[in-house]
N, C-alpha and C. Protein backbone atom coordinates (compact mmCIF):
# COMPACT_ATOMS: atom_id res chain seq x y z
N UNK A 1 6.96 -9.43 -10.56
CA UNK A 1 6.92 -8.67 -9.32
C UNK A 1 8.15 -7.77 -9.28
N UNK A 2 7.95 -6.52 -9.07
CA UNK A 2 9.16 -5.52 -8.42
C UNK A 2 10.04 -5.44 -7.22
N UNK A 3 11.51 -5.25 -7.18
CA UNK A 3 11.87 -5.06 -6.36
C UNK A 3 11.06 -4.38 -5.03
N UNK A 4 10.36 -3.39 -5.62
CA UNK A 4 9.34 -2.74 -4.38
C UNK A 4 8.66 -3.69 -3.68
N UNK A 5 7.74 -4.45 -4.56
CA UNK A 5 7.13 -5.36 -3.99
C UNK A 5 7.21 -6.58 -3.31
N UNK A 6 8.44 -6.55 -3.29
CA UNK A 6 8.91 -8.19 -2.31
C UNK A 6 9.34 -7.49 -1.46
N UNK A 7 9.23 -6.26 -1.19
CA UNK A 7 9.52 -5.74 0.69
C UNK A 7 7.86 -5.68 1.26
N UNK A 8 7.89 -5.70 2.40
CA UNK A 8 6.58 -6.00 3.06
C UNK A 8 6.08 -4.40 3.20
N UNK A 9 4.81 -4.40 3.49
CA UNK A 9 4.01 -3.01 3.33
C UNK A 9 4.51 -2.05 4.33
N UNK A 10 4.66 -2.83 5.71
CA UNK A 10 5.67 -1.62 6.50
C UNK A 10 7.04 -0.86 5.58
N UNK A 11 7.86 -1.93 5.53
CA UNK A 11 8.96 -1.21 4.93
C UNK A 11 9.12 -0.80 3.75
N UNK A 12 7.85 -0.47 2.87
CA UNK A 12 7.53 0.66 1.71
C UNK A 12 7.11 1.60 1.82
N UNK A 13 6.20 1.68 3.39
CA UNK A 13 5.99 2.76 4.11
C UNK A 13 6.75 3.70 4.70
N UNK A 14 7.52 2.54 5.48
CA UNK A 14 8.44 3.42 5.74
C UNK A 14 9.72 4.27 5.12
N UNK A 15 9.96 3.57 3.81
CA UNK A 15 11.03 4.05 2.88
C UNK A 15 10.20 5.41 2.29
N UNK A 16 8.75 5.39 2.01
CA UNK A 16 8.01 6.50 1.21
C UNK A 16 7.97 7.90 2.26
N UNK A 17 7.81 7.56 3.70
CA UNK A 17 8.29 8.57 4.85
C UNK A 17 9.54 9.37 4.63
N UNK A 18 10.54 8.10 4.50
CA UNK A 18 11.86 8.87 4.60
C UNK A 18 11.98 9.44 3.46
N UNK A 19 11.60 9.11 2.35
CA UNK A 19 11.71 10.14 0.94
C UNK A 19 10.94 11.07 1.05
N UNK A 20 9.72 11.44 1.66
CA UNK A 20 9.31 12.48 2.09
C UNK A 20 10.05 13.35 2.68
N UNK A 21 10.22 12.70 3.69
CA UNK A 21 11.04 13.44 4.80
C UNK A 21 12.23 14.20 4.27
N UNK A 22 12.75 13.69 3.48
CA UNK A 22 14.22 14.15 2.14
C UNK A 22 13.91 15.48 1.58
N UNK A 23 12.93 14.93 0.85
CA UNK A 23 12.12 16.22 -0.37
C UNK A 23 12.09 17.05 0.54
N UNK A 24 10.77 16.85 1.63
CA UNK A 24 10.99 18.20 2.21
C UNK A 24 12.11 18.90 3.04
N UNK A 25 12.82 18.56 3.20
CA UNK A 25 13.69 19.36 4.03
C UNK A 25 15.07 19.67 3.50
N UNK A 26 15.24 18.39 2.68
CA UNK A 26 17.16 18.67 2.08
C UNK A 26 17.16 19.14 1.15
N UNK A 27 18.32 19.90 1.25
CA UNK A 27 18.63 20.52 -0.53
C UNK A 27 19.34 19.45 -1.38
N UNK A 28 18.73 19.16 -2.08
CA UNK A 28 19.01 17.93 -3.19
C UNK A 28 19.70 18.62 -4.26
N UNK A 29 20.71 17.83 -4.86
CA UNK A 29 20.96 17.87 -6.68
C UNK A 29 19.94 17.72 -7.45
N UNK A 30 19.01 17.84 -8.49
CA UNK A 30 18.27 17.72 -9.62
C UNK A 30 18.01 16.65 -9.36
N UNK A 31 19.20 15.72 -10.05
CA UNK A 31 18.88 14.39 -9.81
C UNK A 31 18.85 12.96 -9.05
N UNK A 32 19.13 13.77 -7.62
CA UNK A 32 18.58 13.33 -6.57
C UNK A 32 17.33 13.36 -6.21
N UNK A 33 16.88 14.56 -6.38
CA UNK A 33 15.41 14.91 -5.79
C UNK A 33 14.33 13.90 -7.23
N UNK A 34 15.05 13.87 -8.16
CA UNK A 34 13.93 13.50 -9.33
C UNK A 34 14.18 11.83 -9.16
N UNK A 35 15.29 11.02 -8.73
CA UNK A 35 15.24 9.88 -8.83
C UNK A 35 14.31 9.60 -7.46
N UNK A 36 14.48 10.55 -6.47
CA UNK A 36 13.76 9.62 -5.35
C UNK A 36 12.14 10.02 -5.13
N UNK A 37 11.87 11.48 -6.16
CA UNK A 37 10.11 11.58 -6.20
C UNK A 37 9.65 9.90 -7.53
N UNK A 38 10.67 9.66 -8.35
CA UNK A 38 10.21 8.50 -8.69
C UNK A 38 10.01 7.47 -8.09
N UNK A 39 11.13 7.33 -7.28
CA UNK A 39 10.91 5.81 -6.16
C UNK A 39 10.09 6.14 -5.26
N UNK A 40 9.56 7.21 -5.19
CA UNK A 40 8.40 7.57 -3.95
C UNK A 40 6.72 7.36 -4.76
N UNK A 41 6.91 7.59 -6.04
CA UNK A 41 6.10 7.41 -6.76
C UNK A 41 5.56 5.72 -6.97
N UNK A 42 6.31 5.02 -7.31
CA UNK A 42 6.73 3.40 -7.63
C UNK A 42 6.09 3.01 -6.24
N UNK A 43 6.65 3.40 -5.03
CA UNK A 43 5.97 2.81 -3.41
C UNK A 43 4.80 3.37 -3.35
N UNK A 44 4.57 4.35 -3.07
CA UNK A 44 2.95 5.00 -3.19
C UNK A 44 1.95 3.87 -3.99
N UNK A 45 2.57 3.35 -5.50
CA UNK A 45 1.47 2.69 -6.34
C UNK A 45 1.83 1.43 -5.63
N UNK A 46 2.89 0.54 -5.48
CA UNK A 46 2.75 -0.22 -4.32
C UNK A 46 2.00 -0.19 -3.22
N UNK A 47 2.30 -0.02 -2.61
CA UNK A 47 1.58 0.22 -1.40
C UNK A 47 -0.11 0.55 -1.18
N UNK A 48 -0.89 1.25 -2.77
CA UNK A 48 -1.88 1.46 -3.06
C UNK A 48 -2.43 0.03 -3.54
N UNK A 49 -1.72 -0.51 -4.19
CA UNK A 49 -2.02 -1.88 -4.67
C UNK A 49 -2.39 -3.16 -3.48
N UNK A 50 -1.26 -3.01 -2.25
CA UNK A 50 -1.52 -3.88 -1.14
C UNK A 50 -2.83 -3.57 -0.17
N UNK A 51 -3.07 -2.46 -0.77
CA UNK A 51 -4.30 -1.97 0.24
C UNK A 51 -5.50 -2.59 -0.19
N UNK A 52 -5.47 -1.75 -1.34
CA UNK A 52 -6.61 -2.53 -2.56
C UNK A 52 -6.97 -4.11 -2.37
N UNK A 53 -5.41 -4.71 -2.06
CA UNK A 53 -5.80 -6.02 -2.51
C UNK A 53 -6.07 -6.55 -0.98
N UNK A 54 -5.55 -6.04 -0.01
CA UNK A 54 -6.27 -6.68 1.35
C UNK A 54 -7.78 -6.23 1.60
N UNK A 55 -8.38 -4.73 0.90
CA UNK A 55 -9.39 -4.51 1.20
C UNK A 55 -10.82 -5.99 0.91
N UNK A 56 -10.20 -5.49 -0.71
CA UNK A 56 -10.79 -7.20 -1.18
C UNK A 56 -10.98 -8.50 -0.42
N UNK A 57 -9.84 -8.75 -0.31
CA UNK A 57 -9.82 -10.16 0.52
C UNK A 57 -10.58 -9.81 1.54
N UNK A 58 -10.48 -8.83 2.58
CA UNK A 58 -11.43 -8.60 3.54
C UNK A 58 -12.78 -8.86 3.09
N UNK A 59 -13.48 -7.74 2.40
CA UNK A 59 -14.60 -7.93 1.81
C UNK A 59 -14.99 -9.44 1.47
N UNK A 60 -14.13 -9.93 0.32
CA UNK A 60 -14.63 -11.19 0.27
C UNK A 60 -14.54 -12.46 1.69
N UNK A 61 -13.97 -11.98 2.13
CA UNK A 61 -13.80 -13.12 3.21
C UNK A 61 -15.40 -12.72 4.04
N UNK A 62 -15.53 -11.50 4.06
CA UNK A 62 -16.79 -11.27 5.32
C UNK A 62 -17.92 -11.47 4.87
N UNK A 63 -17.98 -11.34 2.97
CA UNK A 63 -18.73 -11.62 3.28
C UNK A 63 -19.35 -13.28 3.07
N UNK A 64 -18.56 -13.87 2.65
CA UNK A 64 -18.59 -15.58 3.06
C UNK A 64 -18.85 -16.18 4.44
N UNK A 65 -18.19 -15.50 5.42
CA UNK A 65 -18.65 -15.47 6.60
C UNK A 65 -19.73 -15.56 7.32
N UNK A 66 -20.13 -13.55 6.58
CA UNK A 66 -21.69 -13.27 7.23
C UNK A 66 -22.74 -14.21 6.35
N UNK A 67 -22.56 -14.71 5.38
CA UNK A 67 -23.43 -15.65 4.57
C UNK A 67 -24.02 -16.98 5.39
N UNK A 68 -23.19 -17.27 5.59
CA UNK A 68 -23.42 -18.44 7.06
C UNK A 68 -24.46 -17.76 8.33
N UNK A 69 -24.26 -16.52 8.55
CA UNK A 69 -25.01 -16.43 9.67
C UNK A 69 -26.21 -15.42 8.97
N UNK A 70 -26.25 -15.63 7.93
CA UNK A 70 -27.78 -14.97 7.70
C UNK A 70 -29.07 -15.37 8.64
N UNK A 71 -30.12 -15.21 8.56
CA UNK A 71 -30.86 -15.45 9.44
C UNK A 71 -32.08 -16.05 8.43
N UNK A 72 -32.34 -17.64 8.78
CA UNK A 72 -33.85 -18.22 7.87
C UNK A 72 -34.67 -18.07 8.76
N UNK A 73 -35.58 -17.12 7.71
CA UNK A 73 -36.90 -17.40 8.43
C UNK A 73 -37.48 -18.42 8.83
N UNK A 74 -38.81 -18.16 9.98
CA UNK A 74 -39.36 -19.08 10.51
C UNK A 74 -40.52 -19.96 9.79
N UNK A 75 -40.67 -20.79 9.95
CA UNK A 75 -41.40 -21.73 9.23
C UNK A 75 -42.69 -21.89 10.06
């Protein structure tokens, strides 16, 4: 696991904001602007990954759920 990833999904969010927020507006050194479109890069695939993986669990959880309340026909 990555340093990225042992911070919780808010606060990768919110770190990928504020590096936004950077790029666009400040005048950076070279390698300022290139180290933090990488770490903005690194959270983005984070953060794409936590989505992914709650979508799943959702999905699978509902539909285990709705499986139970299917409806048997009448006899």
């Amino acid at each position: 696991m990555s340093d990225v990833e042992k911070i919780s999904f808010e606060a990768q969010l919110k770190r990928l904001q504020d590096i936004v927020a950077r790029l666009e507006t400040a005048e950076l050194p070279l390698e300022e602007g290139v180290a933090l479109y990488k770490e903005g890069l690194e959270l983005a695939a984070a953060c794409r990954k936590q989505l992914l993986t709650a979508r799943n669990d959702i999905k699978v959880f509902s539909e285990g759920v709705l499986s139970d309340f299917e409806l048997q026909p009448e006899e």
